[in-house]
Protein backbone atom coordinates (compact mmCIF):
# COMPACT_ATOMS: atom_id res chain seq x y z
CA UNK A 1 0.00 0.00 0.00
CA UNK A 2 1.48 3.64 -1.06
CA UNK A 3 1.97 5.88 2.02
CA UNK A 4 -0.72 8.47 0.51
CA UNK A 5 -2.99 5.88 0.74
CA UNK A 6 -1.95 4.71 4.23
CA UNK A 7 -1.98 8.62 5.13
CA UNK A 8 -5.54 8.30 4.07
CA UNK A 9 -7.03 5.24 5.47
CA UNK A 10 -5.40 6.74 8.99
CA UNK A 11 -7.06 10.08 8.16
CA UNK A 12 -10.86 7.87 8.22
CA UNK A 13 -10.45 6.43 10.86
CA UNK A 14 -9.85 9.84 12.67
CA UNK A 15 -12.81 11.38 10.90
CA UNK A 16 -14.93 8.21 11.96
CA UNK A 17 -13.98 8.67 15.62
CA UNK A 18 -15.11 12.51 15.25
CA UNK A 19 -18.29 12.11 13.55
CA UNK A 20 -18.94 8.03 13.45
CA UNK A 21 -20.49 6.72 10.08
CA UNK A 22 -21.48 10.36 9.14
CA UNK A 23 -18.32 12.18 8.58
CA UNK A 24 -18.10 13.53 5.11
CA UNK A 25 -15.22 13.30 2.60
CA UNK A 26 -15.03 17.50 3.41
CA UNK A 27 -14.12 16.37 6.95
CA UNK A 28 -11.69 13.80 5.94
CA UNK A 29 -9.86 16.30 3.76
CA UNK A 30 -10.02 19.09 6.52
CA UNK A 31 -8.02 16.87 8.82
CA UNK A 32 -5.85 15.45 6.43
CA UNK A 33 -5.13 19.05 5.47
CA UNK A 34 -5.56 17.93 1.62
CA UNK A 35 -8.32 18.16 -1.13
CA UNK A 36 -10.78 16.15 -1.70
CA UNK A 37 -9.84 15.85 -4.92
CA UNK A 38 -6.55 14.13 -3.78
CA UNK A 39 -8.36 11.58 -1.71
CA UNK A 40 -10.35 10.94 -4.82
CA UNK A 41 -7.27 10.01 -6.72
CA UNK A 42 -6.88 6.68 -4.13
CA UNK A 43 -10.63 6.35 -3.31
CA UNK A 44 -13.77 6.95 -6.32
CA UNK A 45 -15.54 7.15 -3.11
CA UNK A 46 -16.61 6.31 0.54
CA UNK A 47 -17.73 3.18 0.06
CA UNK A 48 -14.37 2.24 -1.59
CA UNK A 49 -12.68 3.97 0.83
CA UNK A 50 -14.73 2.29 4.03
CA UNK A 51 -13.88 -0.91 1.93
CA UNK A 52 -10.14 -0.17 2.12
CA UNK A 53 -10.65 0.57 6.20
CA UNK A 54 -12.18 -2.47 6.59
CA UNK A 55 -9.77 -4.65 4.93
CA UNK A 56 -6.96 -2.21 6.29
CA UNK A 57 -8.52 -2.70 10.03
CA UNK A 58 -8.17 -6.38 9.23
CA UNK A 59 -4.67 -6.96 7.96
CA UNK A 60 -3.75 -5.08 11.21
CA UNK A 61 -5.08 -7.54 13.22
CA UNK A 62 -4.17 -10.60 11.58
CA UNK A 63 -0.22 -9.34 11.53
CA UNK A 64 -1.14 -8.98 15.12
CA UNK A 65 -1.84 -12.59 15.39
CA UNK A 66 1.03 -13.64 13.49
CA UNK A 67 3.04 -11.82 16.00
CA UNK A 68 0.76 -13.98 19.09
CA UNK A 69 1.51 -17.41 17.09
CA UNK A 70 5.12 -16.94 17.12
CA UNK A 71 5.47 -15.34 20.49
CA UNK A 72 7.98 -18.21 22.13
CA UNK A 73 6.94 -16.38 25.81
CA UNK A 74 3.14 -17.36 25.70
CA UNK A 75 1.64 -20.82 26.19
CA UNK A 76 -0.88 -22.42 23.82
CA UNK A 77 -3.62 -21.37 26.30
CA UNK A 78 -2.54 -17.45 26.19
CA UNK A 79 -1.79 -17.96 22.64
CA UNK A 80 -5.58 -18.96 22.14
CA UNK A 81 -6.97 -16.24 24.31
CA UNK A 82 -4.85 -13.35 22.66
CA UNK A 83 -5.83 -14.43 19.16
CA UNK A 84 -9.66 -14.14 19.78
CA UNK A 85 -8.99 -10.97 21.50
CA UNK A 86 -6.41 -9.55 19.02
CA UNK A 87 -7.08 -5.85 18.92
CA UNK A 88 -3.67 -3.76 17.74
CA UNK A 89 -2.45 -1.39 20.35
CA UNK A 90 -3.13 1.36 17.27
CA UNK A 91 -6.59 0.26 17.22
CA UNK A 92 -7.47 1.14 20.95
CA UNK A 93 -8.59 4.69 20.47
CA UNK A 94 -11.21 3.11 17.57
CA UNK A 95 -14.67 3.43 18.98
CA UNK A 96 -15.83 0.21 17.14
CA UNK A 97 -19.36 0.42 19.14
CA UNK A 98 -20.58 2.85 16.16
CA UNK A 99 -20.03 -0.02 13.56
CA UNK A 100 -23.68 -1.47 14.32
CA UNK A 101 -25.01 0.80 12.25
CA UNK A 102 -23.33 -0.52 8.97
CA UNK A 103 -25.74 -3.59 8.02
CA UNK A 104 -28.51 -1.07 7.22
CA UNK A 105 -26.32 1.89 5.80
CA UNK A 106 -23.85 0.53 3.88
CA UNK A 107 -24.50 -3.39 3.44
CA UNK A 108 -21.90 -3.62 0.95
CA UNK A 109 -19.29 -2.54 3.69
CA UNK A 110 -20.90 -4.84 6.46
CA UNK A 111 -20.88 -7.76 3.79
CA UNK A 112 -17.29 -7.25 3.73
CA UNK A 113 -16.77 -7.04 7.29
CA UNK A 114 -19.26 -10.41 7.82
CA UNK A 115 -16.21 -12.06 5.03
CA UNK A 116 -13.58 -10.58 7.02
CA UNK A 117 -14.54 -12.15 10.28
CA UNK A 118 -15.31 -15.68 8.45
CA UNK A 119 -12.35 -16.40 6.99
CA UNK A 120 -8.72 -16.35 7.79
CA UNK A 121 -9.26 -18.96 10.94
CA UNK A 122 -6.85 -21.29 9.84
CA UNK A 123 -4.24 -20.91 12.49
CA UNK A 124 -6.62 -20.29 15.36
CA UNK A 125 -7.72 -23.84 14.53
CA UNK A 126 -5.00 -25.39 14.04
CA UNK A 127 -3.71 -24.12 17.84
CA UNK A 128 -7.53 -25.34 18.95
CA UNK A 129 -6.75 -28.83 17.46
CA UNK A 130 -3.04 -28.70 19.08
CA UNK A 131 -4.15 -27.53 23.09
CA UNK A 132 -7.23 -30.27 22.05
CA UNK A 133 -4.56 -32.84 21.40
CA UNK A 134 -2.10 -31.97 24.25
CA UNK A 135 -5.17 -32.38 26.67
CA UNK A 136 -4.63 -28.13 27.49
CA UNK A 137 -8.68 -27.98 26.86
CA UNK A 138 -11.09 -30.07 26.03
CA UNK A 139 -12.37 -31.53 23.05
CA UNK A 140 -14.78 -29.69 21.74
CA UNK A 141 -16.13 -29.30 17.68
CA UNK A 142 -14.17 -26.59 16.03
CA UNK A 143 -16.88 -25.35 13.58
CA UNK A 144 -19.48 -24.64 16.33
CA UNK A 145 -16.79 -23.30 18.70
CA UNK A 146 -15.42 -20.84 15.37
CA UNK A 147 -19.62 -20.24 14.83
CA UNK A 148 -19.80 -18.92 18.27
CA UNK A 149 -17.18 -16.50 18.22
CA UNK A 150 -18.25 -15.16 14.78
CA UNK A 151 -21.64 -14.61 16.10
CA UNK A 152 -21.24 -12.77 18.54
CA UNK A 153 -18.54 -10.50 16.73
CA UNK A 154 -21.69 -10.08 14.24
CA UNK A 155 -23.83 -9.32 16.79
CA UNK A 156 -21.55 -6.53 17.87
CA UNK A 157 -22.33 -5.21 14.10
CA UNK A 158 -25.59 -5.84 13.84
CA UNK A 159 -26.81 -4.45 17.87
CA UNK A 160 -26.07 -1.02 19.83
CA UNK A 161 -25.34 -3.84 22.98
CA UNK A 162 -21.92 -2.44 23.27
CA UNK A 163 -23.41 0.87 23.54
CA UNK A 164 -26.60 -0.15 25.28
CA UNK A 165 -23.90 -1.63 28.17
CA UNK A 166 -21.63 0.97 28.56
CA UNK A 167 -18.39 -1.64 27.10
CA UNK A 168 -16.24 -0.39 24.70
CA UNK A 169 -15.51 -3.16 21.34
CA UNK A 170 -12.41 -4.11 23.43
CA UNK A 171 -14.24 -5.03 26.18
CA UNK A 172 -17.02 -6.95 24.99
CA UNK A 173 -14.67 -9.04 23.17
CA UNK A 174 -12.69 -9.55 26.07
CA UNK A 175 -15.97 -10.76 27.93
CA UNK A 176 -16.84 -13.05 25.28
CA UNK A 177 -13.64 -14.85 24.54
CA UNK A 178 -13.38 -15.19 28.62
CA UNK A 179 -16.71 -16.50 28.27
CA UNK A 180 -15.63 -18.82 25.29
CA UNK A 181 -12.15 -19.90 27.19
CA UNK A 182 -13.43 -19.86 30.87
CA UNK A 183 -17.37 -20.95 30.50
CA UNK A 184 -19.54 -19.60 33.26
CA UNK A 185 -19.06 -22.47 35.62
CA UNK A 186 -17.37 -21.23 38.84
């Protein structure tokens, strides 16, 4: 990805923490200090551009996984936990609660955000199968287990609960992959 792009893609998710879903390309240009017509050169518009964020958004996180899997420091248990939890550190200040309002807005972008968080589970199953087969956790089936997780992310993108409950994104996901880990059983 060029930098201008990258400047860009940085720039939206400013403007989207400013003014959620509603921020207009004139605020993105205002605080990139450029013209819109630049930002049209890299995006034809904001659905192309929310596209980009999206994608962007999740190539952070799975480098941030790739970083988890060959962490040498962390068991397979932590290893498990911090994948389903990923969230890069630059990602923190993101307030991911307003993205519930995407399926009926832009369902082109939420389509792409429903792929996003459906594929790319590979090596989260593979260290599932491995703590499974070490006797770290117990066996359990892998597709309802992966089904679980993703619904719940969708839910998050689907339902103001985040906002309804007073949790930030990083939080809720926190309480559902202790949930997922841990159970409820004391």
């Amino acid at each position: 990805m060029n930098a201008q792009k990258e400047r860009i893609l940085k720039g939206t998710i400013q403007a989207f923490n400013e003014k959620g879903l509603k921020f207009t390309m004139d605020d993105l240009a205002k605080i990139l200090g450029m013209s819109k017509k630049t930002i049209y050169v890299e995006f034809t518009d904001k659905n192309s551009l929310f596209l980009a964020m999206v994608d962007y958004l999740f190539d952070g996180i799975k480098e941030s996984e790739e970083k988890i899997i060959s962490n040498s420091d962390m068991d397979i248990i932590e290893k498990i936990t911090n994948i389903l939890g990923v969230l890069p550190e630059s990602y923190r200040d993101i307030d991911l609660r307003q993205l519930y309002m995407l399926k009926d807005k832009y369902p082109v972008i939420y389509k792409r955000v429903e792929e996003r968080l459906e594929n790319g589970w590979e090596k989260t199953i593979e260290l599932l199968k491995e703590a499974m087969s070490e006797g770290k956790v117990r066996s359990v089936n892998v597709d309802i287990f992966k089904m679980m997780m993703e619904a719940a992310l969708e839910q998050f993108f689907q339902r103001d609960i985040l906002i309804n409950n007073s949790l930030s994104y990083e939080d809720g996901l926190r309480e559902v992959v202790g949930i997922l880990i841990n159970g409820i059983k004391l």
